[in-house]
Protein backbone atom coordinates (compact mmCIF):
# COMPACT_ATOMS: atom_id res chain seq x y z
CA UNK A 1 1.21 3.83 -1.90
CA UNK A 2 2.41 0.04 -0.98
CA UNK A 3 4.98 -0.78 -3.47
CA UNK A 4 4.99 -4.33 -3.52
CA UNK A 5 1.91 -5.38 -2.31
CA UNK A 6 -0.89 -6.52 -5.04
CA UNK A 7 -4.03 -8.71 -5.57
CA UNK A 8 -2.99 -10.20 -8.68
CA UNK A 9 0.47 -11.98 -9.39
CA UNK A 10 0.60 -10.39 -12.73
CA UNK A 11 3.47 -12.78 -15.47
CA UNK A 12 4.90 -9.39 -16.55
CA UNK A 13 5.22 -7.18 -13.28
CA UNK A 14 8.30 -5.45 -13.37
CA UNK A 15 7.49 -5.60 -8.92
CA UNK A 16 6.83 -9.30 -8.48
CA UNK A 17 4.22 -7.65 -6.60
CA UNK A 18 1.51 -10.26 -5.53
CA UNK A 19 -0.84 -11.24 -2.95
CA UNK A 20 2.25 -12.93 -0.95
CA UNK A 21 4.09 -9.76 -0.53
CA UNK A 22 3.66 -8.21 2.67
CA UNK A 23 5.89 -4.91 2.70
CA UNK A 24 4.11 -3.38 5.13
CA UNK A 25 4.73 0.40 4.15
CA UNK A 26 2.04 2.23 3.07
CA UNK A 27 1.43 6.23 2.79
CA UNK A 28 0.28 7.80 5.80
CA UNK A 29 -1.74 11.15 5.75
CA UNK A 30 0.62 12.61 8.07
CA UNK A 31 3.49 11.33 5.74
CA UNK A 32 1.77 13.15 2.72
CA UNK A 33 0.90 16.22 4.48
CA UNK A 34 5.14 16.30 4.89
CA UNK A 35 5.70 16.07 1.29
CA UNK A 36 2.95 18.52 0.71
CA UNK A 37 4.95 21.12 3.02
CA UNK A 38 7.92 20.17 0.49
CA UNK A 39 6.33 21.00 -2.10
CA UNK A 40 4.95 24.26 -1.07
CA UNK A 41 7.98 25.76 0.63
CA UNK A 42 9.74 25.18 -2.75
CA UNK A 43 6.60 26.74 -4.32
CA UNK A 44 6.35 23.66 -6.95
CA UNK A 45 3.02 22.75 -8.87
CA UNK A 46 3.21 18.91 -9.37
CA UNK A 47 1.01 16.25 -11.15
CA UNK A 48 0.98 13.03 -9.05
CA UNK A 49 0.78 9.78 -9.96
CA UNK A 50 -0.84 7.18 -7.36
CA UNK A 51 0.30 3.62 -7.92
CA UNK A 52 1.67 0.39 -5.94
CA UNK A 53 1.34 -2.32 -6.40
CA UNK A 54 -2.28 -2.30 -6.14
CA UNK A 55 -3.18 1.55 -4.67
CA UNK A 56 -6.58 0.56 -4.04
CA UNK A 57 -4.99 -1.73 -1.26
CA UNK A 58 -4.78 1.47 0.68
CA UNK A 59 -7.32 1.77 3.23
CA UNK A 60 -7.18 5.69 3.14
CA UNK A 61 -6.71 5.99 -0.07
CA UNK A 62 -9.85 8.40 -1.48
CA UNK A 63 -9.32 10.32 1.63
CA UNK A 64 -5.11 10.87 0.37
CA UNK A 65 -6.95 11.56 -2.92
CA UNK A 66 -9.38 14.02 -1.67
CA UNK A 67 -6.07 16.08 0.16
CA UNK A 68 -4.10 16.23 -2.73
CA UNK A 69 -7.73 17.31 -4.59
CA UNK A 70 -8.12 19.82 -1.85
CA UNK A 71 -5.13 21.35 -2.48
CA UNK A 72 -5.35 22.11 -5.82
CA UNK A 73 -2.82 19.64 -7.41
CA UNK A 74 -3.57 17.45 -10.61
CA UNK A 75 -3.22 13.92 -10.25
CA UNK A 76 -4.28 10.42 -11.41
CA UNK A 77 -4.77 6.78 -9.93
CA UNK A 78 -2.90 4.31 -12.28
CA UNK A 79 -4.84 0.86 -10.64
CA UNK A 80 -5.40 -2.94 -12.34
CA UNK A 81 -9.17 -1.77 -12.12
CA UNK A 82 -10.11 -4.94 -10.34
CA UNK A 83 -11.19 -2.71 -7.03
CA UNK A 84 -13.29 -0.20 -8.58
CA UNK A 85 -16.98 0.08 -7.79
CA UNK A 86 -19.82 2.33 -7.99
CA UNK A 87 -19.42 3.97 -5.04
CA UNK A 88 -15.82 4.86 -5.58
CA UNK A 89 -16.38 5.80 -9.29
CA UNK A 90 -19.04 8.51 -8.05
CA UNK A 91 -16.20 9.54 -5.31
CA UNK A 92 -13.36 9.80 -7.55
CA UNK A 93 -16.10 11.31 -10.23
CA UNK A 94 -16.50 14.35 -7.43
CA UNK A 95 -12.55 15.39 -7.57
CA UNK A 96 -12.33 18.00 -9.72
CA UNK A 97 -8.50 18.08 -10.30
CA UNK A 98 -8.60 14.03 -11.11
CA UNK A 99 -7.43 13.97 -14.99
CA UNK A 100 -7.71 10.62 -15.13
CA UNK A 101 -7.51 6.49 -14.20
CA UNK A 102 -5.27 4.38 -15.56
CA UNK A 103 -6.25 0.64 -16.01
CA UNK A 104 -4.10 -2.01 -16.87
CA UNK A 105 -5.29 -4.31 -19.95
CA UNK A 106 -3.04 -6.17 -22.47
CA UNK A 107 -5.44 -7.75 -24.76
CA UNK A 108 -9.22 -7.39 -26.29
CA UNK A 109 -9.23 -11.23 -26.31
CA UNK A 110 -9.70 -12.31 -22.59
CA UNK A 111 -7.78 -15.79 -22.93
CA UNK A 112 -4.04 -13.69 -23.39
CA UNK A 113 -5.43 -10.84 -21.20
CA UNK A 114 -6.29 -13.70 -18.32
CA UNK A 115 -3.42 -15.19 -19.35
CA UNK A 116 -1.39 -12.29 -18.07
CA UNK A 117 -3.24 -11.45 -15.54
CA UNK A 118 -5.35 -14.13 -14.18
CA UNK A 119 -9.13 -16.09 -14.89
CA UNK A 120 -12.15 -13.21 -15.15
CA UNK A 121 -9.97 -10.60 -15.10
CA UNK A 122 -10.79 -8.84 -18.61
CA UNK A 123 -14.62 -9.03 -17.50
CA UNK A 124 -14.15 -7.12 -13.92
CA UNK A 125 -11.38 -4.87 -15.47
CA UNK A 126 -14.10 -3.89 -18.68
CA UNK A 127 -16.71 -3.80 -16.14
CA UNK A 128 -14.67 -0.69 -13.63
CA UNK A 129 -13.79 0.66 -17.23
CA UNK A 130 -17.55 1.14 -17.87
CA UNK A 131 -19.00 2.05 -14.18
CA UNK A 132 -15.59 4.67 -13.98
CA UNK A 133 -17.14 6.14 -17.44
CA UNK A 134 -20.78 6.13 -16.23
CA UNK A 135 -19.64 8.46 -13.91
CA UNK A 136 -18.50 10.70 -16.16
CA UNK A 137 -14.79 9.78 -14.81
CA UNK A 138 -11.86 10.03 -17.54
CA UNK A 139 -10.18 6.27 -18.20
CA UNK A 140 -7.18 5.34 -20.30
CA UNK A 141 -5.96 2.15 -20.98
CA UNK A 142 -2.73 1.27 -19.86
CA UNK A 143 -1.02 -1.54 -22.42
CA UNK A 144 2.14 -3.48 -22.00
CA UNK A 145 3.47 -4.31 -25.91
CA UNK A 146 4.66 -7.97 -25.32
CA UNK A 147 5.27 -10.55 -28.00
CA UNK A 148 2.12 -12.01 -26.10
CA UNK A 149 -0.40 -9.41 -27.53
CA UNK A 150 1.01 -7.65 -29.99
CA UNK A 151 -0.67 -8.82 -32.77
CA UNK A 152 -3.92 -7.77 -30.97
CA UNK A 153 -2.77 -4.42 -30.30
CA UNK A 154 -4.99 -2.35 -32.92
CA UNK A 155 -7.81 -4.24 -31.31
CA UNK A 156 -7.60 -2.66 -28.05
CA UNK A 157 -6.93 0.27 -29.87
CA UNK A 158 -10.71 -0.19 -31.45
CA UNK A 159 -12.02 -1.96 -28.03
CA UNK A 160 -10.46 1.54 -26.22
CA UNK A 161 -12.68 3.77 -28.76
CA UNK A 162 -15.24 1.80 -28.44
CA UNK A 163 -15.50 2.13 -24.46
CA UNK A 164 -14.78 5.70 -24.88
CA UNK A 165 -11.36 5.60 -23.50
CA UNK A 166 -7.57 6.46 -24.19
CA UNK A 167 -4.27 3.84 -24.88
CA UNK A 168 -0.91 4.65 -23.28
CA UNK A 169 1.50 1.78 -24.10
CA UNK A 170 3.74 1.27 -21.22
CA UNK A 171 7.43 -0.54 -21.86
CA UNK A 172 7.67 -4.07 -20.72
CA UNK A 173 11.19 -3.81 -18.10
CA UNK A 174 13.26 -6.97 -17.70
CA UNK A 175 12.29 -6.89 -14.03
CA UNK A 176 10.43 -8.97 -11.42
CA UNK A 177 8.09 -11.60 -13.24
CA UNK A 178 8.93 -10.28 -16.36
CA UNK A 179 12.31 -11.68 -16.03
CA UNK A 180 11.49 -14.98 -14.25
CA UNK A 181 8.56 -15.86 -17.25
CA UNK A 182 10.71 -15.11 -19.94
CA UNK A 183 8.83 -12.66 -21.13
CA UNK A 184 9.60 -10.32 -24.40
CA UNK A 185 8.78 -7.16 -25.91
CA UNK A 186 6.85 -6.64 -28.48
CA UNK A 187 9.18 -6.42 -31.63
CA UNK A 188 6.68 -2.76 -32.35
CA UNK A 189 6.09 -0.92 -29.68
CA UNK A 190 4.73 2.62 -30.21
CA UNK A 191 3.22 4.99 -27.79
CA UNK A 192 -0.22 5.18 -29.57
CA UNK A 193 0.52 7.66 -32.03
CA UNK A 194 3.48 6.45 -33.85
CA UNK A 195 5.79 8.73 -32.02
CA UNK A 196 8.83 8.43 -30.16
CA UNK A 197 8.45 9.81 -26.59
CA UNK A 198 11.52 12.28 -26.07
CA UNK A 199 10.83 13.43 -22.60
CA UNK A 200 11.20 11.03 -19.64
CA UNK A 201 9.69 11.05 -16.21
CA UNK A 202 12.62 11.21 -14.30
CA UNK A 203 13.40 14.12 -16.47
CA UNK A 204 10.80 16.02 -15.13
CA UNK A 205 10.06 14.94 -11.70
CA UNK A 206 10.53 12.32 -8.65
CA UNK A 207 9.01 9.17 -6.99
CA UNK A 208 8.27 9.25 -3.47
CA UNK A 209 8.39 6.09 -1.57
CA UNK A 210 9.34 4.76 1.94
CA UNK A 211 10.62 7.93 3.24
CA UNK A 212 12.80 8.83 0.19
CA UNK A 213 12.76 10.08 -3.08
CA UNK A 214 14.04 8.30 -6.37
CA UNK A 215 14.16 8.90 -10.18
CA UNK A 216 10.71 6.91 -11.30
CA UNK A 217 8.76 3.26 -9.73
CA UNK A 218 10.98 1.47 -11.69
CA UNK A 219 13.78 2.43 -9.84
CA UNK A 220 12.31 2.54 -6.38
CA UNK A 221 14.82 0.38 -4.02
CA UNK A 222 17.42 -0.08 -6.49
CA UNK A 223 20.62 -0.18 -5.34
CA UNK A 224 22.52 3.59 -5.96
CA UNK A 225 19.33 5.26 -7.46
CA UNK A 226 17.97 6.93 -4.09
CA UNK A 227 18.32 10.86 -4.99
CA UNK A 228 17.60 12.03 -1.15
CA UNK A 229 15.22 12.00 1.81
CA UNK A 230 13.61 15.36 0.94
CA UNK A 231 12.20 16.94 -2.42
CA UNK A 232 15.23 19.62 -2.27
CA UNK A 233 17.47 16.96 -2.19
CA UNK A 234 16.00 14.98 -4.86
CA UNK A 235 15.49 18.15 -7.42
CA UNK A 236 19.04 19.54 -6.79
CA UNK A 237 21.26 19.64 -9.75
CA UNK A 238 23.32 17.19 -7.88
CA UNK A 239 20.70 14.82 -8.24
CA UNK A 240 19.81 15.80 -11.84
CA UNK A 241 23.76 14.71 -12.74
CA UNK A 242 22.77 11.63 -11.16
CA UNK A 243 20.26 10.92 -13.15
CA UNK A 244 21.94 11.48 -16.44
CA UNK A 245 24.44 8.77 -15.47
CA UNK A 246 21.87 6.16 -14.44
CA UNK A 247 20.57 6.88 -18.16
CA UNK A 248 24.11 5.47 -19.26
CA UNK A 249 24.07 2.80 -17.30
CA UNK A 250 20.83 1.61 -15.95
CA UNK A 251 19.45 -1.21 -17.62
CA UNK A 252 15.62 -0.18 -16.68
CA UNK A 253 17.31 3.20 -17.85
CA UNK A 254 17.65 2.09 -21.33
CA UNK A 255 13.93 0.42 -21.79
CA UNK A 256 12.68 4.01 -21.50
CA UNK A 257 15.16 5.40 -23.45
CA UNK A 258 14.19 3.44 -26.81
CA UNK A 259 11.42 5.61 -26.57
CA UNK A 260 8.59 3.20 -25.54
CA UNK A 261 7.55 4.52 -22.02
């Protein structure tokens, strides 16, 4: 949607998104309706992902939503939750082919979650977690293992349960903030049920941003990882070979492939 811009300045974004970037790209509905032709001349059925940065930045973003709804396409917003109110919990609540938001939370204790993420933040995030639910809107809870929180990882698990919502445990890159705070993984990570994760995203499908198509987000505007400027381009075995070799060599390529993403 905007892939740098954000409200928060979060210590382990893999972006250095924050309130000080200004890329001024964002999705247009004409832009979408040409990736939609894409996809229909090639006669895919996709699941889309929505994310930034922050996608709720977006000014037109439940009306993007609504298209892609309209169509017939899965999809889900992956947001920090800090943007979510009632009236856009009872829109999302009304499109049927929504599966699900994703909001980002790293600890049930809200001094490391605030520490991560800034002061109040577990309160607002709990608080869209609860008026998303009241609307009968599917939530997971997106989890970052870090040496920070790991220890408090099976109580999210509980607080998740508790609010009625799912974990995914996302792998902490050596990107962005991450890299200028030092941070670390946690020296666990699982991906909620004790499992490995086999199949990759890039395995499977693309990331569209800026005009062009890449591998995953991670990888968006990294030097050499650009597959092509249309979907044909991007799902062409050419571009599948090319993604086997950044697997070899990437080192964003190698977080996921320990089986944590």
């Amino acid at each position: 949607m905007a892939p740098e811009t954000c409200n928060l300045a979060c210590t382990h974004c893999l972006y250095a998104a924050s309130p000080k970037t200004r890329n001024p790209y964002r999705l247009s509905a004409s832009e979408l309706s040409g990736v939609l032709a894409q996809i229909e001349a090639l006669g895919a059925k996709p699941h889309f992902l929505f994310t930034g940065g922050e996608p709720t930045l977006h000014k037109e973003l439940y009306d993007l939503l609504e298209t892609i709804d309209h169509k017939g396409y899965s999809f889900q917003l992956m947001t920090n939750g800090t943007r979510i109110q009632k009236e856009t919990a009872e829109r999302l609540s009304k499109m049927s082919h929504l599966t699900k938001v994703q909001i980002s939370l790293e600890s049930a204790d809200s001094k490391i979650n605030d520490s991560i993420y800034g002061a109040g933040l577990q309160r607002r995030v709990l608080q869209a977690v609860d008026t998303l639910k009241e609307e009968g809107v599917a939530v997971t809870l997106a989890v970052t293992p870090m040496q920070i929180n790991e220890d408090g990882l099976p109580a999210i698990e509980e607080l998740a349960a508790e609010k009625g919502a799912d974990v995914k445990y996302i792998s902490l890159y050596d990107l962005g903030s991450a890299t200028e705070n030092g941070l670390k993984p946690s020296r666990e990570v699982t991906n909620g049920d004790g499992q490995p994760d086999i199949e990759l995203m890039c395995d499977k499908g693309v990331t569209y941003s800026e005009g062009a198509f890449y591998p995953c987000p991670v990888l968006v505007k990294e030097p050499g990882t650009k597959l092509g400027e249309t979907l044909e381009q991007a799902l062409s075995p050419e571009a599948r070979r090319r993604v086997a070799r950044l697997h070899q060599v990437h080192a964003a390529c190698q977080v996921c492939l320990k089986g944590s993403t």
